[in-house]
N, C-alpha and C. Protein backbone atom coordinates (compact mmCIF):
# COMPACT_ATOMS: atom_id res chain seq x y z
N UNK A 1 31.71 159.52 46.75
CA UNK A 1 32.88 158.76 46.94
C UNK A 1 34.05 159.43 46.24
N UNK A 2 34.79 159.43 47.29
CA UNK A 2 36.51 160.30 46.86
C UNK A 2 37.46 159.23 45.75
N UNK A 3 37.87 159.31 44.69
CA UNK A 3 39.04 158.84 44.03
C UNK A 3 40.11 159.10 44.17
N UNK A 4 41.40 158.28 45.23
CA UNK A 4 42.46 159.06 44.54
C UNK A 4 43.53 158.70 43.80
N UNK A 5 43.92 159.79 43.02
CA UNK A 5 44.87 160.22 41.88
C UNK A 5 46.16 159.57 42.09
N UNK A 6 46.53 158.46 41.34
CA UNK A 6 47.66 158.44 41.74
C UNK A 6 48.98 159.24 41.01
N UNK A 7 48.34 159.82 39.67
CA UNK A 7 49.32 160.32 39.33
C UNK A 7 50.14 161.89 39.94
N UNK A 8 49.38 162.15 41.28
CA UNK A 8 50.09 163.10 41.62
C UNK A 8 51.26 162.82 42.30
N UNK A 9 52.29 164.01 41.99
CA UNK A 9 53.22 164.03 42.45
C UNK A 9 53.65 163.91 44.03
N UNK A 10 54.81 163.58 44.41
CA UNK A 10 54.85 163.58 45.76
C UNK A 10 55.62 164.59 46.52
N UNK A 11 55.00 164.75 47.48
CA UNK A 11 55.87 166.57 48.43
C UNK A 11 56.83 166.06 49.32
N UNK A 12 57.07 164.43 49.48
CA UNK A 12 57.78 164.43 50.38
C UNK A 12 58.85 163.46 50.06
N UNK A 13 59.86 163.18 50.81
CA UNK A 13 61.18 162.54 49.93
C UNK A 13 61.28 161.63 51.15
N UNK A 14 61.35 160.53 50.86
CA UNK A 14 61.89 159.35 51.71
C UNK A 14 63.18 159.16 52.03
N UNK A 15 63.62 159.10 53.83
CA UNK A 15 64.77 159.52 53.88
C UNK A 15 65.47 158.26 54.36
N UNK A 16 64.95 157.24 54.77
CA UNK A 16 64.75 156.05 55.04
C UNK A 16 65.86 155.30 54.25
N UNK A 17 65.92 155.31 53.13
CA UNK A 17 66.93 154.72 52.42
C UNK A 17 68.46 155.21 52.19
N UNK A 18 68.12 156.82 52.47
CA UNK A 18 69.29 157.12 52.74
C UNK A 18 70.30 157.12 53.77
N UNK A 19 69.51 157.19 54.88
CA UNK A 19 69.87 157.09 55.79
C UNK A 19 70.14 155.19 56.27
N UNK A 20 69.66 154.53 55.82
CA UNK A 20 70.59 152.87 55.77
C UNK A 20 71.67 153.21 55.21
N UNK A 21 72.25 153.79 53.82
CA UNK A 21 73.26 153.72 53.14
C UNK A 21 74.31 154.76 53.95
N UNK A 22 73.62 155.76 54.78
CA UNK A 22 74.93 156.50 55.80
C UNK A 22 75.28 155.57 56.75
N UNK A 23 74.37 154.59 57.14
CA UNK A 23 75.25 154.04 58.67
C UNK A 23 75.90 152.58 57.98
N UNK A 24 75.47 152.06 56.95
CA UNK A 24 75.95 151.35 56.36
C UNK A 24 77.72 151.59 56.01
N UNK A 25 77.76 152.83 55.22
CA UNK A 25 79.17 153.57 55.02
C UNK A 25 80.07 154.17 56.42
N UNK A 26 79.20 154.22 57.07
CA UNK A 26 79.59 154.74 58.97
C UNK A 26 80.58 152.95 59.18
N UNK A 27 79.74 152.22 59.24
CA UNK A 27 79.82 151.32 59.88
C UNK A 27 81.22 150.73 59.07
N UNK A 28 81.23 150.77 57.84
CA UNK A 28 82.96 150.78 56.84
C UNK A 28 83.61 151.48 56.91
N UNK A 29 83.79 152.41 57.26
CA UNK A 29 84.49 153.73 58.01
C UNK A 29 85.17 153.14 59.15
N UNK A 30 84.52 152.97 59.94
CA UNK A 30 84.94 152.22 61.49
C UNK A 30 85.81 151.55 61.27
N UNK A 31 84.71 149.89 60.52
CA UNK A 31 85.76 148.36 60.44
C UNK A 31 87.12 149.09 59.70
N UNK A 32 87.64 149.39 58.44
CA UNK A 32 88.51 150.22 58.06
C UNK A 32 89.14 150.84 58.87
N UNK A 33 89.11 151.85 59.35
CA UNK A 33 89.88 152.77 60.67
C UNK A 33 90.47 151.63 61.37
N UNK A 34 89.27 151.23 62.76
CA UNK A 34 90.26 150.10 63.21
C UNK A 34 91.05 149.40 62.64
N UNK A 35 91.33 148.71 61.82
CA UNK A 35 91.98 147.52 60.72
C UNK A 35 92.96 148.25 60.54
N UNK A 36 93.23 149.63 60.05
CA UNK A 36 94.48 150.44 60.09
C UNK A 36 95.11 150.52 61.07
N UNK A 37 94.58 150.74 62.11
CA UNK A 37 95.44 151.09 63.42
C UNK A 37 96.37 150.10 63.68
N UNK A 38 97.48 150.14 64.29
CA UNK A 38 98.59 149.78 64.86
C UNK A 38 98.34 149.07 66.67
N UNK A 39 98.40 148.29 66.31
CA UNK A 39 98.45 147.24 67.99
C UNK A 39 99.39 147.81 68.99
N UNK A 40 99.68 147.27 69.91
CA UNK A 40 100.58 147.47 70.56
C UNK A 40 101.82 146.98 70.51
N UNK A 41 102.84 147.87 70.68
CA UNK A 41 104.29 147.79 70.69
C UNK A 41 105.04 146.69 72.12
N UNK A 42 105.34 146.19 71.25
CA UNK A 42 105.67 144.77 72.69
C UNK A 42 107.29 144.45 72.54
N UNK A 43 108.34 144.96 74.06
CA UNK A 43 109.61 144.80 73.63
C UNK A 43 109.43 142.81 73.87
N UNK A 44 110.15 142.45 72.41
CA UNK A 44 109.93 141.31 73.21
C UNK A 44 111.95 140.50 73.36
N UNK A 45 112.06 139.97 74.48
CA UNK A 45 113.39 139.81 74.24
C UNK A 45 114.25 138.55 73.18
N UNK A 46 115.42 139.59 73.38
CA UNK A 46 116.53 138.89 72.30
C UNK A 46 116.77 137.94 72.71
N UNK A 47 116.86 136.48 70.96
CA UNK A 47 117.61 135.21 72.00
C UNK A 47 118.97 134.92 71.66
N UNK A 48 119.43 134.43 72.36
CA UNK A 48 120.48 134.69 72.59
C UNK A 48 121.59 133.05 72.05
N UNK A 49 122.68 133.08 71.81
CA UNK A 49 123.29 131.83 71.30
C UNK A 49 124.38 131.30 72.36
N UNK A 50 124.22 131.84 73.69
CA UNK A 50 125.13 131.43 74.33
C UNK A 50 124.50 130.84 75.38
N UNK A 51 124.78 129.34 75.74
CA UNK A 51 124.08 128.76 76.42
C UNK A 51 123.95 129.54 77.68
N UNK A 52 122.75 129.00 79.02
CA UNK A 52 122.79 130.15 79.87
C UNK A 52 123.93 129.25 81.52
N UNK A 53 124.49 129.59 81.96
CA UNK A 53 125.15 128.92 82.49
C UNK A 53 124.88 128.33 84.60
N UNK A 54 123.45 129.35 84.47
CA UNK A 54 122.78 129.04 85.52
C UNK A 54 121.91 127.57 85.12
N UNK A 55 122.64 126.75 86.32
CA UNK A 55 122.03 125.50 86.89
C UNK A 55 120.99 125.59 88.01
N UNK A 56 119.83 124.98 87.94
CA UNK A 56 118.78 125.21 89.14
C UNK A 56 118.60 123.99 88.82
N UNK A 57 117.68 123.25 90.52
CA UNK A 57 117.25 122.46 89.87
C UNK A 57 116.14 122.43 89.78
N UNK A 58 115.28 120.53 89.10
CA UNK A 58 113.95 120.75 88.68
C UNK A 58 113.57 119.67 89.61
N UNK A 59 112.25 119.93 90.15
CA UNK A 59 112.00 118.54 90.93
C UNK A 59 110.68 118.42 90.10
N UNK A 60 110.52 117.24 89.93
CA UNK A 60 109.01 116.68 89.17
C UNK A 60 108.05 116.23 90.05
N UNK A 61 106.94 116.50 90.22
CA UNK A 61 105.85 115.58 90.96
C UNK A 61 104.89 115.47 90.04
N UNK A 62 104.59 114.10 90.59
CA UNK A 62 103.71 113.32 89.76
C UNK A 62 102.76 112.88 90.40
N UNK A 63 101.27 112.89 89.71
CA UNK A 63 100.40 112.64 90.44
C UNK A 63 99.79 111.70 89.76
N UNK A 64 99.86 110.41 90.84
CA UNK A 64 99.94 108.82 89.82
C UNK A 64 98.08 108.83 89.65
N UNK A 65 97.63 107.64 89.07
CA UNK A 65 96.25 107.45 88.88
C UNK A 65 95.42 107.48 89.90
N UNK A 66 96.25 106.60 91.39
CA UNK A 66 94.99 106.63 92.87
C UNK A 66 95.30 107.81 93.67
N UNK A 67 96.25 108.89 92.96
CA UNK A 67 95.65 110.07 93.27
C UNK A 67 96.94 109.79 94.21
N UNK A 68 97.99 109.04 94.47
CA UNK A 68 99.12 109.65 95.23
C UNK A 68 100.34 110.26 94.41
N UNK A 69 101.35 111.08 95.01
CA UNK A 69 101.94 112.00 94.56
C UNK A 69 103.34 111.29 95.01
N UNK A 70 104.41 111.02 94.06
CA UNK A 70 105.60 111.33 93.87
C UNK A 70 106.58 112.08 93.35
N UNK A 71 107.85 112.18 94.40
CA UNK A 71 108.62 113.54 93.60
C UNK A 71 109.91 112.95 93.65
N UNK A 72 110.11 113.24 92.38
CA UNK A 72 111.45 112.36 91.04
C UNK A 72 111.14 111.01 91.45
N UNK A 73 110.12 110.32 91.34
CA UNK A 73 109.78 108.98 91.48
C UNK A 73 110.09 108.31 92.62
N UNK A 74 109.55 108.83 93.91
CA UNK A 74 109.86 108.29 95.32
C UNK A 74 108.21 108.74 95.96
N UNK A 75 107.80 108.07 96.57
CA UNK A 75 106.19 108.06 96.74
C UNK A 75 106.48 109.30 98.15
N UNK A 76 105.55 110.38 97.92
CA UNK A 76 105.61 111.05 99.18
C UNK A 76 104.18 111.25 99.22
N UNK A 77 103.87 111.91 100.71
CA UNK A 77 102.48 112.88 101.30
C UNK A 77 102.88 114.11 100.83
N UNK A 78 101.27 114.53 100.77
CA UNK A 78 101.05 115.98 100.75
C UNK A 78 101.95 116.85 101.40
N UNK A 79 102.01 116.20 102.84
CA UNK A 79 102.84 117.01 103.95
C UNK A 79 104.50 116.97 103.76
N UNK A 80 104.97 115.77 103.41
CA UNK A 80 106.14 115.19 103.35
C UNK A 80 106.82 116.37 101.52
N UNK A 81 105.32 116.45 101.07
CA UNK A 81 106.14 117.29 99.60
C UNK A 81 106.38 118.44 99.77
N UNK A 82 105.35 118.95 100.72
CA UNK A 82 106.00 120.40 101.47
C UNK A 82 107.41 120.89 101.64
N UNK A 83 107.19 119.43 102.63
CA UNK A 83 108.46 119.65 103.32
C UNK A 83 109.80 119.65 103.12
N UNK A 84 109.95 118.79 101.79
CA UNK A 84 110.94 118.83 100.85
C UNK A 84 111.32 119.60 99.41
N UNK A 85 109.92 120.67 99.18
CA UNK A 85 109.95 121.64 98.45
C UNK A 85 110.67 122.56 99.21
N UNK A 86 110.10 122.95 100.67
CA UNK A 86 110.69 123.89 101.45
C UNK A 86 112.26 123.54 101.76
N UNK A 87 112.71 122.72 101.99
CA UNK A 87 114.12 121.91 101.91
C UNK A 87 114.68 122.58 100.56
N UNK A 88 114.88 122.04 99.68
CA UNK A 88 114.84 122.39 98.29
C UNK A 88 115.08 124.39 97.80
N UNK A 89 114.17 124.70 98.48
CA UNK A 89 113.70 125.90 98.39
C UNK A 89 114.46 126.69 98.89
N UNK A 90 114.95 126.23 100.27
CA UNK A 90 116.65 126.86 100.96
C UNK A 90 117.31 126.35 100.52
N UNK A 91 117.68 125.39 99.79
CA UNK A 91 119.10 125.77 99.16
C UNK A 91 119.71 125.81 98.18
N UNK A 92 118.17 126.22 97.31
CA UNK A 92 118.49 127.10 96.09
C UNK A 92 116.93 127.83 95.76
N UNK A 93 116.86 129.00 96.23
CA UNK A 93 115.93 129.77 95.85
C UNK A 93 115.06 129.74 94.21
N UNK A 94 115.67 129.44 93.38
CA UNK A 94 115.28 129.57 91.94
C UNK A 94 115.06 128.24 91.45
N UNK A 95 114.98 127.26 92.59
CA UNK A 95 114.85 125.67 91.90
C UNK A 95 113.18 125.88 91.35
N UNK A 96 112.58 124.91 90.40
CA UNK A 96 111.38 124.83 89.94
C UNK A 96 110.80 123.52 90.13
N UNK A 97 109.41 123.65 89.23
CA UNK A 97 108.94 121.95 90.37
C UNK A 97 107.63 122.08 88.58
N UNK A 98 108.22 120.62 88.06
CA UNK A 98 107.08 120.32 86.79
C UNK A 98 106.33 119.42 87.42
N UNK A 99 105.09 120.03 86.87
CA UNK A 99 104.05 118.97 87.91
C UNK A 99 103.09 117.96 86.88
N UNK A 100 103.35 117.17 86.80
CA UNK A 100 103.25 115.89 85.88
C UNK A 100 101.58 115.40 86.39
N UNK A 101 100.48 115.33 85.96
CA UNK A 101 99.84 115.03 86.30
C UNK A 101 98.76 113.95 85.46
N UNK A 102 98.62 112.62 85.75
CA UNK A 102 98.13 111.44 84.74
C UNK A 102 96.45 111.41 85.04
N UNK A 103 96.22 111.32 83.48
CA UNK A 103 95.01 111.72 82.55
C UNK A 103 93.84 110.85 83.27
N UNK A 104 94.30 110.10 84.53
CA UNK A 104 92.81 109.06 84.60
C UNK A 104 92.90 109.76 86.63
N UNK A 105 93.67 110.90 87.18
CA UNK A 105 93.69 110.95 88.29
C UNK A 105 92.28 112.22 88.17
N UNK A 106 91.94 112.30 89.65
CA UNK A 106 90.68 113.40 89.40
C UNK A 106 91.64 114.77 89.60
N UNK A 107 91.42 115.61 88.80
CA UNK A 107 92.27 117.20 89.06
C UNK A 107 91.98 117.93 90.38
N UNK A 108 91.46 117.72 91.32
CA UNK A 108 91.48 118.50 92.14
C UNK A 108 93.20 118.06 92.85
N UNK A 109 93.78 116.84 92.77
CA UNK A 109 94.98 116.30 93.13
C UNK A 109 95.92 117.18 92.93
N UNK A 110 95.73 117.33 91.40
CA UNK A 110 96.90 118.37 90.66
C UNK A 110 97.07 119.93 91.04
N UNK A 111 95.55 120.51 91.11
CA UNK A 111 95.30 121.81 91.75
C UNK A 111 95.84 122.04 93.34
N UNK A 112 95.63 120.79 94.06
CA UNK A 112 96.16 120.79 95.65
C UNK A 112 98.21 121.04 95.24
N UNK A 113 98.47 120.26 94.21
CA UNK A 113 100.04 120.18 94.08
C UNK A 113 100.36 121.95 93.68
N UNK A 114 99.55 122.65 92.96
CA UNK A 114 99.79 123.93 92.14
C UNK A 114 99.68 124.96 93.61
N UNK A 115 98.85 124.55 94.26
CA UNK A 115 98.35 125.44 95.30
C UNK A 115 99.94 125.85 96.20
N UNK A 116 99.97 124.14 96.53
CA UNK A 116 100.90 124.41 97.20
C UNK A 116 102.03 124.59 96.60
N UNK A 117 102.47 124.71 95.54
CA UNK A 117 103.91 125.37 95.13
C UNK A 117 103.54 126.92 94.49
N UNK A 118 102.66 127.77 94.96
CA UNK A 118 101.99 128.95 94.91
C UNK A 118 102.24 129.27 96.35
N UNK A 119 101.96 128.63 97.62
CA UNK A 119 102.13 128.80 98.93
C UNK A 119 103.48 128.71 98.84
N UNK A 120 104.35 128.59 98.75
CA UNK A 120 105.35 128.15 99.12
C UNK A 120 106.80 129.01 97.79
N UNK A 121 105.60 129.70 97.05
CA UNK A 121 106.38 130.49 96.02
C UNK A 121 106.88 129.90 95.12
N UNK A 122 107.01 128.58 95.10
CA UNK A 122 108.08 127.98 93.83
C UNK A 122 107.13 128.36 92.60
N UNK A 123 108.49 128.47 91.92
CA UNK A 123 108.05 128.45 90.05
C UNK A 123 107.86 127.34 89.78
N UNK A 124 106.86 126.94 88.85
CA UNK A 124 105.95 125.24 88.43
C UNK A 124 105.67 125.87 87.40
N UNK A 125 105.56 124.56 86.67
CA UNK A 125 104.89 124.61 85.58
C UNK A 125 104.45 123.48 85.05
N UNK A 126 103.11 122.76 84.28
CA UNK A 126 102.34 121.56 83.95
C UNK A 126 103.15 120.49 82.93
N UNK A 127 103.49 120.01 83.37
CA UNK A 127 103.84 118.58 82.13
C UNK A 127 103.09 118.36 80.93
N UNK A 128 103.19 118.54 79.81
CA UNK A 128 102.06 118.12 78.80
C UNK A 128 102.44 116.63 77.94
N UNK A 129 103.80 116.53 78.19
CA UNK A 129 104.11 114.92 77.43
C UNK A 129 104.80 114.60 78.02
N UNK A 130 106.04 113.38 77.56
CA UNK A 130 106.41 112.55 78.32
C UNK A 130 107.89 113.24 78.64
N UNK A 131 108.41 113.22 79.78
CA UNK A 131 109.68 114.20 80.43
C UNK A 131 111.07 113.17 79.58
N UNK A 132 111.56 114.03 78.71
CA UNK A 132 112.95 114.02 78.68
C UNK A 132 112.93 113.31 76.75
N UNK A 133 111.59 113.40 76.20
CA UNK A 133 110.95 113.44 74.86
C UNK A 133 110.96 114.24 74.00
């Protein structure tokens, strides 16, 4: 029966540990580097103190709880809001349309209102509180 020695020396060097502490320092290298770098340069514009003197107008639609739609508080159709966006739309290109939409209606209502002022090109944008607050 073989004994063995533990007091002999060893021929070989474990590289195992060193090599955690390179990718460890790799890996702080990186986070560091990035973290230095510089984002992107964004012109963003000047504001300005002089009121702007273009008037457009705004039409509101609202999309009540049973899911019908009025615009500036006069009950219209789907078809009928078209038709008076497109109205609207000739005869002033840059008019906009806030689309007011109440918290107990189902959203596909609101998405049909977005769609169509996407068809029809107008600039919209969502109501989040109460108009003129």
């Amino acid at each position: 029966m073989q004994v063995q020695d533990d007091a002999k020396p060893y021929d070989t060097i474990n590289v195992t540990p060193m090599l955690d502490l390179a990718y460890v320092l790799l890996v702080v290298f990186i986070l560091m580097t990035t973290a230095s770098v510089q984002g992107l340069s964004v012109n963003m514009p000047k504001p300005s103190n002089k009121p702007s003197t273009e008037k457009h107008p705004l039409k509101v639609v609202q999309v009540l709880p049973e899911g019908t739609l009025a615009l500036n508080g006069v009950p219209v159709s789907l078809a009928e809001l078209e038709t008076r966006l497109q109205q609207a739309k000739a005869e002033d290109a840059k008019m906009s349309v806030a689309i007011k939409g109440d918290a107990r209606t189902q959203y596909a209502k609101v998405v049909a209102v977005i769609d169509l002022c996407n068809k029809l090109e107008v600039s919209m944008g969502l109501v989040t509180a109460r108009i003129g607050t």
